[in-house]
PDB file of N, CA and C in Angstrom:
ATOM      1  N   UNK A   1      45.504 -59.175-113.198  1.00  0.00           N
ATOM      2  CA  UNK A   1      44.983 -58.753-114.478  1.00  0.00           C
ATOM      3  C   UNK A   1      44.056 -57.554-114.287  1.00  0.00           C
ATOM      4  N   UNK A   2      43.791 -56.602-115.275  1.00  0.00           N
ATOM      5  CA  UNK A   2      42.956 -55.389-115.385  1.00  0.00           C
ATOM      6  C   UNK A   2      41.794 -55.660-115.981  1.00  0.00           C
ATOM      7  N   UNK A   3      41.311 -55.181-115.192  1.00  0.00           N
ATOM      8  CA  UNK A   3      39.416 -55.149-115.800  1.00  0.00           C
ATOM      9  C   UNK A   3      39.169 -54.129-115.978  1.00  0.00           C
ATOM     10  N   UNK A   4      37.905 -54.260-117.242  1.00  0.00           N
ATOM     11  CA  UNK A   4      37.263 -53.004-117.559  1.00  0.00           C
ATOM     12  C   UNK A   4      36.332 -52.422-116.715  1.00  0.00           C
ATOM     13  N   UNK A   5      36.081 -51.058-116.324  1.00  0.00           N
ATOM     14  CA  UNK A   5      35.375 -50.601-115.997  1.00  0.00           C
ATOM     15  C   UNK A   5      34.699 -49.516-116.784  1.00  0.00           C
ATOM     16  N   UNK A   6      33.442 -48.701-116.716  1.00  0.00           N
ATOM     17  CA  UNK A   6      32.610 -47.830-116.537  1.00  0.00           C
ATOM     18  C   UNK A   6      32.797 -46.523-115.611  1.00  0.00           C
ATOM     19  N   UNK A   7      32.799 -45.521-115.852  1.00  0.00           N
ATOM     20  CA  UNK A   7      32.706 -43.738-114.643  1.00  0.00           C
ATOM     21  C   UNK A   7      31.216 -43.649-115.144  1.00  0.00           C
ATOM     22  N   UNK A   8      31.017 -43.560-113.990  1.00  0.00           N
ATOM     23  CA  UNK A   8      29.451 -42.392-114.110  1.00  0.00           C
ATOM     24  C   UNK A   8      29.250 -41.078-113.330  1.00  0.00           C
ATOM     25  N   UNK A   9      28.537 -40.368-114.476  1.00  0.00           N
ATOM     26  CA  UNK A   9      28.638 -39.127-113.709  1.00  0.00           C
ATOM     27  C   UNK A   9      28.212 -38.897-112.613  1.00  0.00           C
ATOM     28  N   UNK A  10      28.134 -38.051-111.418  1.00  0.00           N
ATOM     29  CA  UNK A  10      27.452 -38.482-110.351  1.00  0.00           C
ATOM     30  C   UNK A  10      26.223 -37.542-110.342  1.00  0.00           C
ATOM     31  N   UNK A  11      26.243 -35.900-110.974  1.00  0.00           N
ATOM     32  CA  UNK A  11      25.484 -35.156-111.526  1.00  0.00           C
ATOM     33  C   UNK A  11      24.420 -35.811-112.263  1.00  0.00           C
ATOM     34  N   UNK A  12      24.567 -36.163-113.555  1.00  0.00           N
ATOM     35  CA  UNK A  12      23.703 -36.152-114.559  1.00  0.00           C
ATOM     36  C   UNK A  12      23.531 -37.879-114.943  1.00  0.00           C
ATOM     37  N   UNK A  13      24.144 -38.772-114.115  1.00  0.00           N
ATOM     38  CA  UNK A  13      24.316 -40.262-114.481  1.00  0.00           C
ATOM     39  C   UNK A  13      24.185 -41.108-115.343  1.00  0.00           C
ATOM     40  N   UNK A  14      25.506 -40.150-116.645  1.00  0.00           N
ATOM     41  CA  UNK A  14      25.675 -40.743-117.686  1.00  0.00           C
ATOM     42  C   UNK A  14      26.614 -41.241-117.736  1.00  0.00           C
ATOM     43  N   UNK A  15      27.119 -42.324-118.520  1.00  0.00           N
ATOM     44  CA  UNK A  15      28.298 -43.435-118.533  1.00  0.00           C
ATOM     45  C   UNK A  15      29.314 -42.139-119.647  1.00  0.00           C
ATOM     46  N   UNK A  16      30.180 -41.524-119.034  1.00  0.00           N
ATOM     47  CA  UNK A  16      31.238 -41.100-120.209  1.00  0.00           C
ATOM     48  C   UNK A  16      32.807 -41.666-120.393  1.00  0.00           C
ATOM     49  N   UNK A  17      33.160 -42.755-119.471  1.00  0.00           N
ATOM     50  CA  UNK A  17      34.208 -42.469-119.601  1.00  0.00           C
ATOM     51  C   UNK A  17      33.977 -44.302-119.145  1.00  0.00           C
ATOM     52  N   UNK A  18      35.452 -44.827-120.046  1.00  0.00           N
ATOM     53  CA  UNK A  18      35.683 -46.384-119.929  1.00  0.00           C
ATOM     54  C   UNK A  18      37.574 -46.602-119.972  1.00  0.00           C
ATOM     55  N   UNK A  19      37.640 -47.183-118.789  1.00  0.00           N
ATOM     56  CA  UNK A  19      39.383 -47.018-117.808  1.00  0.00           C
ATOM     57  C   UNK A  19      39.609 -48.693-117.399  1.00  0.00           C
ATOM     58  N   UNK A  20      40.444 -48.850-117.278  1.00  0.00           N
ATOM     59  CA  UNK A  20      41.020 -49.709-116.059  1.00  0.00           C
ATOM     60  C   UNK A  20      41.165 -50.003-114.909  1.00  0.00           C
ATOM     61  N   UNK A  21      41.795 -51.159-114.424  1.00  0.00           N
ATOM     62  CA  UNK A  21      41.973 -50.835-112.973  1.00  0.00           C
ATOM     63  C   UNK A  21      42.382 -52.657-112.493  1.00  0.00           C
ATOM     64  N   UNK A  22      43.482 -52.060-111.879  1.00  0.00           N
ATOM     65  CA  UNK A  22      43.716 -53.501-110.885  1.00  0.00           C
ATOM     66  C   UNK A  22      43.139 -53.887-109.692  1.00  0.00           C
ATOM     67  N   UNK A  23      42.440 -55.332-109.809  1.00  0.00           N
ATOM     68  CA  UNK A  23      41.388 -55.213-108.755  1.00  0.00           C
ATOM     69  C   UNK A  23      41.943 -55.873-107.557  1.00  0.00           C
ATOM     70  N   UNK A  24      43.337 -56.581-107.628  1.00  0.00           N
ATOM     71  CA  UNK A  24      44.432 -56.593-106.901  1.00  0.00           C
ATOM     72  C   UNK A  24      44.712 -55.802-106.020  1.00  0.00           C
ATOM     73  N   UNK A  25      44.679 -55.103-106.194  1.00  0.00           N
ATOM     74  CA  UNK A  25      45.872 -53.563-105.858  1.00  0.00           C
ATOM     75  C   UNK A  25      44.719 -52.604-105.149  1.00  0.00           C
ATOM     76  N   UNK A  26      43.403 -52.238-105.780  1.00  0.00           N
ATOM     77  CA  UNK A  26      42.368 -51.409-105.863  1.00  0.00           C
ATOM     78  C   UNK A  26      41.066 -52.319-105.219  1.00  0.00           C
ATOM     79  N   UNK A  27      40.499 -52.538-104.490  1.00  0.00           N
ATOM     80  CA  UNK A  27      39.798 -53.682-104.139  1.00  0.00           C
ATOM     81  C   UNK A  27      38.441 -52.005-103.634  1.00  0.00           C
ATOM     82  N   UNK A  28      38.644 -51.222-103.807  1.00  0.00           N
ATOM     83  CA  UNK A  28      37.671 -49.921-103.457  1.00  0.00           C
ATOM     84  C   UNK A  28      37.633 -49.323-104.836  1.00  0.00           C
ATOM     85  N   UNK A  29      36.261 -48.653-104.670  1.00  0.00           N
ATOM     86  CA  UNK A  29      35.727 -48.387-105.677  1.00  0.00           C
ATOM     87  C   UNK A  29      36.479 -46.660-106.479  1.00  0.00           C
ATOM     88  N   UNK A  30      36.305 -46.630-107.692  1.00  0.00           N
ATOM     89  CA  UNK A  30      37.547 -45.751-107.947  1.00  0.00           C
ATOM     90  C   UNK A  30      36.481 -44.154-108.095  1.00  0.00           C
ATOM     91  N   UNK A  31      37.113 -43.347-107.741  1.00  0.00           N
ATOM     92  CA  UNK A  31      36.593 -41.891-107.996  1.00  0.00           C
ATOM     93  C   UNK A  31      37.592 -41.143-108.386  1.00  0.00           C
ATOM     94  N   UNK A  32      37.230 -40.056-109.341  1.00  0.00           N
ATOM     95  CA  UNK A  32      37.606 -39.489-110.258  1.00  0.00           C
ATOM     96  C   UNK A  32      37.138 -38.014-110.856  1.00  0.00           C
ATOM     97  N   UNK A  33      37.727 -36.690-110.427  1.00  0.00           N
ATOM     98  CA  UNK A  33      37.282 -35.559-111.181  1.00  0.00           C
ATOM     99  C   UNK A  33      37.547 -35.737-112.371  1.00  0.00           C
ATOM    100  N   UNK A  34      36.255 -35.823-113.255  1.00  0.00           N
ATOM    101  CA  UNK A  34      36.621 -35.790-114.941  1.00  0.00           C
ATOM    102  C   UNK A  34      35.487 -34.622-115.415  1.00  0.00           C
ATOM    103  N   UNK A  35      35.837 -34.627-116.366  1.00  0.00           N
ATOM    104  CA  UNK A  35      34.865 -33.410-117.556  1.00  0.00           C
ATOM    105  C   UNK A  35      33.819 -34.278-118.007  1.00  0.00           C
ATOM    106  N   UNK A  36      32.466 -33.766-117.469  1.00  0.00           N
ATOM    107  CA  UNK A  36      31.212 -34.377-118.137  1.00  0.00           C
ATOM    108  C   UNK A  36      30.526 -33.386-119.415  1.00  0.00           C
ATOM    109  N   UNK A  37      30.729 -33.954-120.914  1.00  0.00           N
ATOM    110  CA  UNK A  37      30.598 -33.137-121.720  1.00  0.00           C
ATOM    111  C   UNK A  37      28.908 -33.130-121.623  1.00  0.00           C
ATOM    112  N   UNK A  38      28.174 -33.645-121.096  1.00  0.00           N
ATOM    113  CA  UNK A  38      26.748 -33.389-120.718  1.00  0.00           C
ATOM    114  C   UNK A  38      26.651 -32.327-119.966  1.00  0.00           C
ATOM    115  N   UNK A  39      27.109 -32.335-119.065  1.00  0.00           N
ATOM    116  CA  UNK A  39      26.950 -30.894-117.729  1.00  0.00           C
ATOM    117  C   UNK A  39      27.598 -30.162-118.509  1.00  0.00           C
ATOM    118  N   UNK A  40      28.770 -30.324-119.198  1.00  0.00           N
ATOM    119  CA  UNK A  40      30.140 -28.751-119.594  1.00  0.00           C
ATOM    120  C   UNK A  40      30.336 -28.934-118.819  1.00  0.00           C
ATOM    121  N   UNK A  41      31.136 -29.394-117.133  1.00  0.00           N
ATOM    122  CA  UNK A  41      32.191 -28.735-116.227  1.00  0.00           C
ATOM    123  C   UNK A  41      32.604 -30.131-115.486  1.00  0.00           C
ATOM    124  N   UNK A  42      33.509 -30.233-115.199  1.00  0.00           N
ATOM    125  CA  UNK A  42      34.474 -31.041-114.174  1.00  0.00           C
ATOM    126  C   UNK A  42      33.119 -31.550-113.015  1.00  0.00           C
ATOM    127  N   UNK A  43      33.025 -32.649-113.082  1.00  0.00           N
ATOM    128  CA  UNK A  43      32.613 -33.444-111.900  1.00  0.00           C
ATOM    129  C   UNK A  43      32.420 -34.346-111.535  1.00  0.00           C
ATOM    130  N   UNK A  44      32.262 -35.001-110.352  1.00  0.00           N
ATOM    131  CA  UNK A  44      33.219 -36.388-109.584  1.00  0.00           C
ATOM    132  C   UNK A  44      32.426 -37.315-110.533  1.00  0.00           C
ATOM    133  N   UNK A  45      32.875 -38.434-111.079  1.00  0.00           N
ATOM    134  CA  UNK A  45      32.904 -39.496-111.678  1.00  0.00           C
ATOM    135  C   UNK A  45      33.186 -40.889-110.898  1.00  0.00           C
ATOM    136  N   UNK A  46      32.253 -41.995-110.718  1.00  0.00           N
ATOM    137  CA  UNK A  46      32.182 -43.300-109.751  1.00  0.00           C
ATOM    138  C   UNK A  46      32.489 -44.180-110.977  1.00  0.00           C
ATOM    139  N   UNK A  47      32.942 -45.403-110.322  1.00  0.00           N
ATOM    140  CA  UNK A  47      32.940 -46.801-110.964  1.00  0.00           C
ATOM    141  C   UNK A  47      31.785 -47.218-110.703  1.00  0.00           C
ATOM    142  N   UNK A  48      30.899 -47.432-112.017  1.00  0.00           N
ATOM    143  CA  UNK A  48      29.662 -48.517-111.788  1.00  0.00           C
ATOM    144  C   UNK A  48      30.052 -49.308-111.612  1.00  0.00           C
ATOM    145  N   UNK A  49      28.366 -50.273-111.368  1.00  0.00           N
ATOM    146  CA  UNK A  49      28.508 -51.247-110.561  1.00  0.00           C
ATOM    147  C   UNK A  49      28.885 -52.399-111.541  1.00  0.00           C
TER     148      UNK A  49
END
């Protein structure tokens, strides 16, 4: 089954973005270049905790 998760920015460490993920399959934590409309520009995005 898929659980919800949280991205945080790693810049400015705001929550923008809410994804999926099989924790099956994915048992490591997920990273992600996304667009932080706080900064304006592309940057790496973590799964909180």
């Amino acid at each position: 089954m898929r659980e919800k998760i949280k991205l945080i920015c790693t810049e400015c460490l705001s929550r923008n973005y809410d994804t999926t993920k099989n924790k099956q399959t994915n048992q490591e934590r997920l990273e992600i270049n996304k667009f932080c409309p706080k900064c304006n520009k592309h940057t790496l995005h973590k799964e909180s905790k």
